[in-house]
Protein backbone atom coordinates (compact mmCIF):
# COMPACT_ATOMS: atom_id res chain seq x y z
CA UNK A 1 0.00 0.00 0.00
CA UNK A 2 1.38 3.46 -0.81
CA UNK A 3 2.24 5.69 1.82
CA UNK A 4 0.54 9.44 2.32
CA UNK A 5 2.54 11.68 0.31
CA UNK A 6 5.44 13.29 1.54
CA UNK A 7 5.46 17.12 2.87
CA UNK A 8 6.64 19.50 0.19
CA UNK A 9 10.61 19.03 -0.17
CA UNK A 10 13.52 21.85 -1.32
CA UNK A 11 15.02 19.31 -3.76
CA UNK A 12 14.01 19.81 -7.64
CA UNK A 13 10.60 17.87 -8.82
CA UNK A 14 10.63 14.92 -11.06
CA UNK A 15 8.25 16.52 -13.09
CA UNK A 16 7.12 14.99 -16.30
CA UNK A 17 5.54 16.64 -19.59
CA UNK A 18 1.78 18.09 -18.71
CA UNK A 19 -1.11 15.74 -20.25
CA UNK A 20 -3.01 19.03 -20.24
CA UNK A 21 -2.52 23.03 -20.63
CA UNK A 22 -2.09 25.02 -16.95
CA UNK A 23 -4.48 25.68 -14.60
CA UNK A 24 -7.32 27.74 -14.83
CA UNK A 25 -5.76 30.23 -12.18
CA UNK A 26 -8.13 32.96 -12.59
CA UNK A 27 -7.81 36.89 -10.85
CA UNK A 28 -7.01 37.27 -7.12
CA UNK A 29 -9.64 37.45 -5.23
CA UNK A 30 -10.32 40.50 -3.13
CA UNK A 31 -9.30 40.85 -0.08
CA UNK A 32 -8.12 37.14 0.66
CA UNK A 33 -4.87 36.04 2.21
CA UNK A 34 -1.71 37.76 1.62
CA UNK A 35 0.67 35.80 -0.85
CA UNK A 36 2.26 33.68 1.49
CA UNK A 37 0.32 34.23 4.80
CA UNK A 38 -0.92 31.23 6.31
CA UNK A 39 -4.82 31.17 6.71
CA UNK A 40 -5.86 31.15 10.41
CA UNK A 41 -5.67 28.33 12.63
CA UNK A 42 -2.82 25.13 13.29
CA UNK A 43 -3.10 22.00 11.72
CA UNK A 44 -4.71 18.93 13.49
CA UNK A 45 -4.39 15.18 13.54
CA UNK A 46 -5.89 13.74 10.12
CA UNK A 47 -9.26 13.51 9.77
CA UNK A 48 -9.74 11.77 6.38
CA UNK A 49 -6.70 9.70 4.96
CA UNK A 50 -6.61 8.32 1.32
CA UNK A 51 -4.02 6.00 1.25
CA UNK A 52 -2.92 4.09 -2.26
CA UNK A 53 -5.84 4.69 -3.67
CA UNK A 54 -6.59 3.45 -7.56
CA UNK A 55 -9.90 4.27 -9.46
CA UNK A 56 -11.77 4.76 -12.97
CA UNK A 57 -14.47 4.13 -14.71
CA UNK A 58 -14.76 0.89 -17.71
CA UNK A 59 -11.62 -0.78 -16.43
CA UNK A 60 -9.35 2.13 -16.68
CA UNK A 61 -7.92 3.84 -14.06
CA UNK A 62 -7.90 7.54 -13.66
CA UNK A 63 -6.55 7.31 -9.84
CA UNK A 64 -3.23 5.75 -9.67
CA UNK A 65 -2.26 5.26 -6.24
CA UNK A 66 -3.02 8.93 -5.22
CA UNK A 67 -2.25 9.04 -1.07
CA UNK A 68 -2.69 12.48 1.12
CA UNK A 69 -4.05 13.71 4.74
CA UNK A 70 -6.38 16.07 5.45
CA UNK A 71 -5.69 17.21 8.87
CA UNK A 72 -8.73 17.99 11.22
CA UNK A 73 -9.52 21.16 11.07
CA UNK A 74 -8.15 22.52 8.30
CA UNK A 75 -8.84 23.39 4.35
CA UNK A 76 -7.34 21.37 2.25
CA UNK A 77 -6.98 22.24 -1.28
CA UNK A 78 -6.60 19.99 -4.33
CA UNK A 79 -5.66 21.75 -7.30
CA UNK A 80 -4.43 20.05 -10.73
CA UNK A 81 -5.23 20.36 -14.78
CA UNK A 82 -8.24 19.06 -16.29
CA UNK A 83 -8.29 14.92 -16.45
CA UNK A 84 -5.56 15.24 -13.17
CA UNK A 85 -8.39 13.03 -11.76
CA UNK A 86 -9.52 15.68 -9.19
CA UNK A 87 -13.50 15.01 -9.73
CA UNK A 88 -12.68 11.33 -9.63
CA UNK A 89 -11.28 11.31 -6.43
CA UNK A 90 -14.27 13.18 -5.22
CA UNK A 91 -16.24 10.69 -6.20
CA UNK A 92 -14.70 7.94 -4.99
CA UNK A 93 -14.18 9.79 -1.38
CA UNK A 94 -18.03 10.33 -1.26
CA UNK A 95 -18.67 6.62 -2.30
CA UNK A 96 -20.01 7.43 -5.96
CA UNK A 97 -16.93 5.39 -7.55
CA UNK A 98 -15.54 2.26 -5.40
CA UNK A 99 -11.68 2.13 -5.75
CA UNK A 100 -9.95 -0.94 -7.23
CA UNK A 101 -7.23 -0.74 -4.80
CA UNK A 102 -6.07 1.49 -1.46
CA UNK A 103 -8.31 2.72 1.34
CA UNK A 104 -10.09 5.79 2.24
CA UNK A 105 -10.64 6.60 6.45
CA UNK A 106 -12.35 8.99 8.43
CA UNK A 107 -11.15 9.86 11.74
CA UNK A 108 -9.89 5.63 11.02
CA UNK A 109 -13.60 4.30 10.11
CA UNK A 110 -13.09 3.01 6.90
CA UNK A 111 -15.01 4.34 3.71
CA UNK A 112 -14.60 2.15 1.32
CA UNK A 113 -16.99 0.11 0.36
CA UNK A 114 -19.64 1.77 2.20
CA UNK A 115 -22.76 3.56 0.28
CA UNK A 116 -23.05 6.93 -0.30
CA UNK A 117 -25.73 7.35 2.37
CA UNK A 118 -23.36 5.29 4.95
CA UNK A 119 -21.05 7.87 3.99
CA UNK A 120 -23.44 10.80 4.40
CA UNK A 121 -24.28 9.16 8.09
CA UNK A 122 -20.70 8.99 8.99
CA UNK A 123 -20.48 13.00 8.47
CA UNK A 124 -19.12 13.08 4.95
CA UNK A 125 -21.29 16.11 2.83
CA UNK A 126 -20.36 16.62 -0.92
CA UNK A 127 -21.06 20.41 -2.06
CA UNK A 128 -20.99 19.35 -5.97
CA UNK A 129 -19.62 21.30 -8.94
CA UNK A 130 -22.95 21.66 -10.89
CA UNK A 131 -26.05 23.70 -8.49
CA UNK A 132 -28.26 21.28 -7.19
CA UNK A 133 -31.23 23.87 -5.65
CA UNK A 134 -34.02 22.63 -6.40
CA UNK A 135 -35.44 26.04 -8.21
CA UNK A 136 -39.46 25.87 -7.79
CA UNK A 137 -38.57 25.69 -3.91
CA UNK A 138 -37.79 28.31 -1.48
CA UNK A 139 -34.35 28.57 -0.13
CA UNK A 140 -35.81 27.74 3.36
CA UNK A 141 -37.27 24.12 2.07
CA UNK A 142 -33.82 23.49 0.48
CA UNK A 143 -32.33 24.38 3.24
CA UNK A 144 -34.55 21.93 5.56
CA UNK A 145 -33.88 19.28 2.66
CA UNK A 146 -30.62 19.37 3.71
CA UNK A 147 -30.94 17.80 7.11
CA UNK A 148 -33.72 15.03 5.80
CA UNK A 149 -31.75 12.26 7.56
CA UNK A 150 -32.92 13.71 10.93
CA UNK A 151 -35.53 12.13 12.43
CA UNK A 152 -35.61 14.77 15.13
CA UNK A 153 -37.49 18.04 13.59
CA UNK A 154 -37.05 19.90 16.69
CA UNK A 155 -33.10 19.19 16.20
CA UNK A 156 -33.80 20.01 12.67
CA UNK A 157 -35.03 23.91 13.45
CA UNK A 158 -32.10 24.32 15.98
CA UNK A 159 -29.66 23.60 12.88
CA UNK A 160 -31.64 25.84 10.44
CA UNK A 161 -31.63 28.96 12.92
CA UNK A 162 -27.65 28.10 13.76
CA UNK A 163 -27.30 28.51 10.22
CA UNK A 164 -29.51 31.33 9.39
CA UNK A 165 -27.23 33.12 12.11
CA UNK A 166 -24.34 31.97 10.41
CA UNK A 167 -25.11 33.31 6.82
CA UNK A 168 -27.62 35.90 7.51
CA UNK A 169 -27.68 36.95 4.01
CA UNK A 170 -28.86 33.85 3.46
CA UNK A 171 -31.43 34.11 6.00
CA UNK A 172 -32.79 37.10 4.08
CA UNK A 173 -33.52 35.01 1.04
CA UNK A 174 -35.38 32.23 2.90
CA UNK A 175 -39.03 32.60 1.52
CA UNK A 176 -36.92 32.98 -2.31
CA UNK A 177 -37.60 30.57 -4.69
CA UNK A 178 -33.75 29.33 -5.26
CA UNK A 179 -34.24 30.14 -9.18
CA UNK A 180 -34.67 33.87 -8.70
CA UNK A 181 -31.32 33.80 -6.78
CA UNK A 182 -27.90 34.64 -8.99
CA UNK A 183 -24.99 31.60 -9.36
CA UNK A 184 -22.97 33.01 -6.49
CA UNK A 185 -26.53 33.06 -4.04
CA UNK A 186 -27.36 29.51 -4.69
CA UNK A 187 -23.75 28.34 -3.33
CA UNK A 188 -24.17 29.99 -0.42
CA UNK A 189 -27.21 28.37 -0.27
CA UNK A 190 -25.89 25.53 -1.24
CA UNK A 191 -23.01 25.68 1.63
CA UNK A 192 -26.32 26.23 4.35
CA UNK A 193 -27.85 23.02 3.40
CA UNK A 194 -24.74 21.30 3.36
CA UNK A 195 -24.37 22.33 6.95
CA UNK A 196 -27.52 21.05 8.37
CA UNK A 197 -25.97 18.08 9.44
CA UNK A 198 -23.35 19.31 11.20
CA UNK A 199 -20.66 17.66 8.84
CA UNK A 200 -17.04 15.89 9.99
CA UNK A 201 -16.15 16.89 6.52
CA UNK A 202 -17.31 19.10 3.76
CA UNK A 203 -16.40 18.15 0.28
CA UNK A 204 -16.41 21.42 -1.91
CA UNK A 205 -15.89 20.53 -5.90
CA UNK A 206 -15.00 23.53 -7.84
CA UNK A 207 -17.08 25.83 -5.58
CA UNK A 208 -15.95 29.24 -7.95
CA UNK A 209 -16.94 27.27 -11.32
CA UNK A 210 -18.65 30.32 -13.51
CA UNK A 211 -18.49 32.71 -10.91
CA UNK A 212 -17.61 36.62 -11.31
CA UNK A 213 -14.37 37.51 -9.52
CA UNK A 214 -16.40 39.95 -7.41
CA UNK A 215 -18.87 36.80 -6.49
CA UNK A 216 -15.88 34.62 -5.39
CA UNK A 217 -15.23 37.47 -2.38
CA UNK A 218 -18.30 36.53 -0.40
CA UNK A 219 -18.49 32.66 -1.63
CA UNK A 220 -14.36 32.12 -0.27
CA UNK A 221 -15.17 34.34 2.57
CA UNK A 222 -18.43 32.03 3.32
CA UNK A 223 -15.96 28.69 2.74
CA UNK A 224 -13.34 30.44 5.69
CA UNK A 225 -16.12 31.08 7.66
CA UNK A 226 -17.43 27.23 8.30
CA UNK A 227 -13.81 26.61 8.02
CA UNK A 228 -13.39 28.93 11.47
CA UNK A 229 -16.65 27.26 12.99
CA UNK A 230 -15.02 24.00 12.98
CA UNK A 231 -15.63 22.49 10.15
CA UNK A 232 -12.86 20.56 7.96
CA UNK A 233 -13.16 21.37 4.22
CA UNK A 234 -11.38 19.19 1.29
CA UNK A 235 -11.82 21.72 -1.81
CA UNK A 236 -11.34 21.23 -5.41
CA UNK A 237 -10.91 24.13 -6.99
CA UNK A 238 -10.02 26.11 -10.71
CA UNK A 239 -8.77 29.04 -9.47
CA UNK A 240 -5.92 27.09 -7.99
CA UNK A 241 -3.77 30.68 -6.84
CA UNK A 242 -6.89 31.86 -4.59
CA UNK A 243 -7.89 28.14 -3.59
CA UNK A 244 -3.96 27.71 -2.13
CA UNK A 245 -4.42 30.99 -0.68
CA UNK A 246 -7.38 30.37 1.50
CA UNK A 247 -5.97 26.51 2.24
CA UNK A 248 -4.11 25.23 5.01
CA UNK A 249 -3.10 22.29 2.76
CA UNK A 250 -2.35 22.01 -1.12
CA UNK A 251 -2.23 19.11 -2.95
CA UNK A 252 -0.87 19.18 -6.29
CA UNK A 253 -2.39 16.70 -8.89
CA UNK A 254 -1.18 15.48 -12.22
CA UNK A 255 -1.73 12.23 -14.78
CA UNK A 256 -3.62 10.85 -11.58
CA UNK A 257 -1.19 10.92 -9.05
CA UNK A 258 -0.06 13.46 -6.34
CA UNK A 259 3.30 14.82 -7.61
CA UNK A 260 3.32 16.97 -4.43
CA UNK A 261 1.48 18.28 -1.53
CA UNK A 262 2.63 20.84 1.64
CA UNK A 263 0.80 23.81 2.96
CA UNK A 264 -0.77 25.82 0.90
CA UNK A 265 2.44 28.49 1.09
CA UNK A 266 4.84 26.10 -0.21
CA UNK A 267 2.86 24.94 -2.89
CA UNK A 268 2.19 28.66 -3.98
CA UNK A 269 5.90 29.76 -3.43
CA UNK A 270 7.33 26.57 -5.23
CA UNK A 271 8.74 27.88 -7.90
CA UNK A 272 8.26 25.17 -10.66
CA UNK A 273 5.03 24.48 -9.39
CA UNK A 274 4.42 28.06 -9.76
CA UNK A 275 5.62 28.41 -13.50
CA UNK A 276 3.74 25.48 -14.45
CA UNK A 277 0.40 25.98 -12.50
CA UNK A 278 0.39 29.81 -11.70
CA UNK A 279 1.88 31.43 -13.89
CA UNK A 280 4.92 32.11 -11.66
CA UNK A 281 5.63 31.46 -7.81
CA UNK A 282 4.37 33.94 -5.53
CA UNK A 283 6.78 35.86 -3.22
CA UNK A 284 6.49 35.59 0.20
CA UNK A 285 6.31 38.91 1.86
CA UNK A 286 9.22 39.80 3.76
């Protein structure tokens, strides 16, 4: 079984020829972190471990032995050119895709080959890349949808007014239908529901996909927000300069396999990283 990747080295990187064009790396986002300021907040013990993991889809495999942490805690973020095999890996973390080989663990209970709604049970909530409001319903019943598993109603309200306090813009749109609201509105929507259950982990795929660069403000600013009520957050995401920014942890992708991973600093400062994914390293302030 293949070991978690190592932290980020000083030594040059093996590095391969690209199966793909460079990231998507998009415009800085507004008042985010500093280049090379560590977001708020020390990293934990892992929470989720993937360990060895291969995957794919018709007897190919798109995941070749791809191993990482995500410590509790902490944002995590993935970043990687199209067909790295970032989506895939969501997929098989959130028990859409069983792996042909390795192991995926939560706080050391074992995902694999549990269900997605084992998965969902065990604390596991998947924000996906596409909106999934339903539109002919108000905010407030997708909200409530989000917390369906509870038996409990009265436990049910208690979550819906912790969130409403926690995204009181959100609040304000509760008696919306969700298809009146703009892209960037129905992820923070989308980020309230997902919270309903109180989540051990929130899986966030490509949460900037299509967004304006003045959108991506409030919808990173909501993401550090859950982040600093607790919750542990494994993102995906395009805009891999502001994604590394706002992480604790970066992850670099490639042909399948990590080719590196350290804190999101390192990964942004690395300079061949850097002039392959982002256009240039970014300078850590002195």
């Amino acid at each position: 079984m293949t070991s978690p990747a190592e932290p980020l080295n000083t030594g040059p990187l093996n590095t391969g020829p690209l199966n793909t064009g460079p990231l998507n790396t998009g415009p800085a986002i507004p008042g985010g972190e500093a280049p090379g300021k560590e977001p708020p907040g020390a990293e934990g013990p892992p929470a989720l471990v993937v360990s060895g993991v291969v995957a794919g889809y018709g007897g190919g495999d798109v995941l070749r032995g791809v191993s990482f942490e995500v410590p509790q805690g902490a944002i995590t973020c993935v970043v990687g050119p199209n067909g790295a095999g970032k989506s895939t890996l969501m997929a098989t973390i959130s028990g859409l895709l069983r792996p042909r080989l390795g192991s995926v663990t939560l706080h050391g209970e074992p995902l694999t080959g549990r269900s997605p709604r084992q998965i969902l049970n065990m604390g596991v909530v998947q924000v996906p890349q596409n909106h999934s409001l339903f539109k002919d319903m108000t905010v407030r019943e997708n909200i409530d949808l989000g917390g369906y598993i509870l038996s409990d109603r009265a436990l049910a309200a208690r979550r819906m007014k912790a969130v409403f306090e926690m995204f009181p813009q959100v609040a304000g749109w509760a008696g919306m239908k969700a298809g009146s609201l703009s892209g960037g509105q129905q992820r923070l929507v989308e980020f309230a529901r997902a919270l309903m259950l109180e989540p051990k982990l929130i899986l966030l795929d490509e949460p900037s996909m299509g967004l304006a660069p003045k959108i991506l403000k409030s919808v990173f600013a909501a993401v550090r927000q859950m982040n600093a009520n607790g919750t542990t957050i494994l993102l995906v995401e395009q805009n891999a300069r502001a994604g590394l920014r706002l992480s604790t942890r970066g992850v670099v992708m490639e042909n399948g396999t990590v080719r590196l991973s350290g804190t999101g600093r390192e990964v942004l400062e690395h300079p061949e990283i850097g002039a392959l994914y982002l256009g240039g390293a970014v300078t850590s302030a002195k």
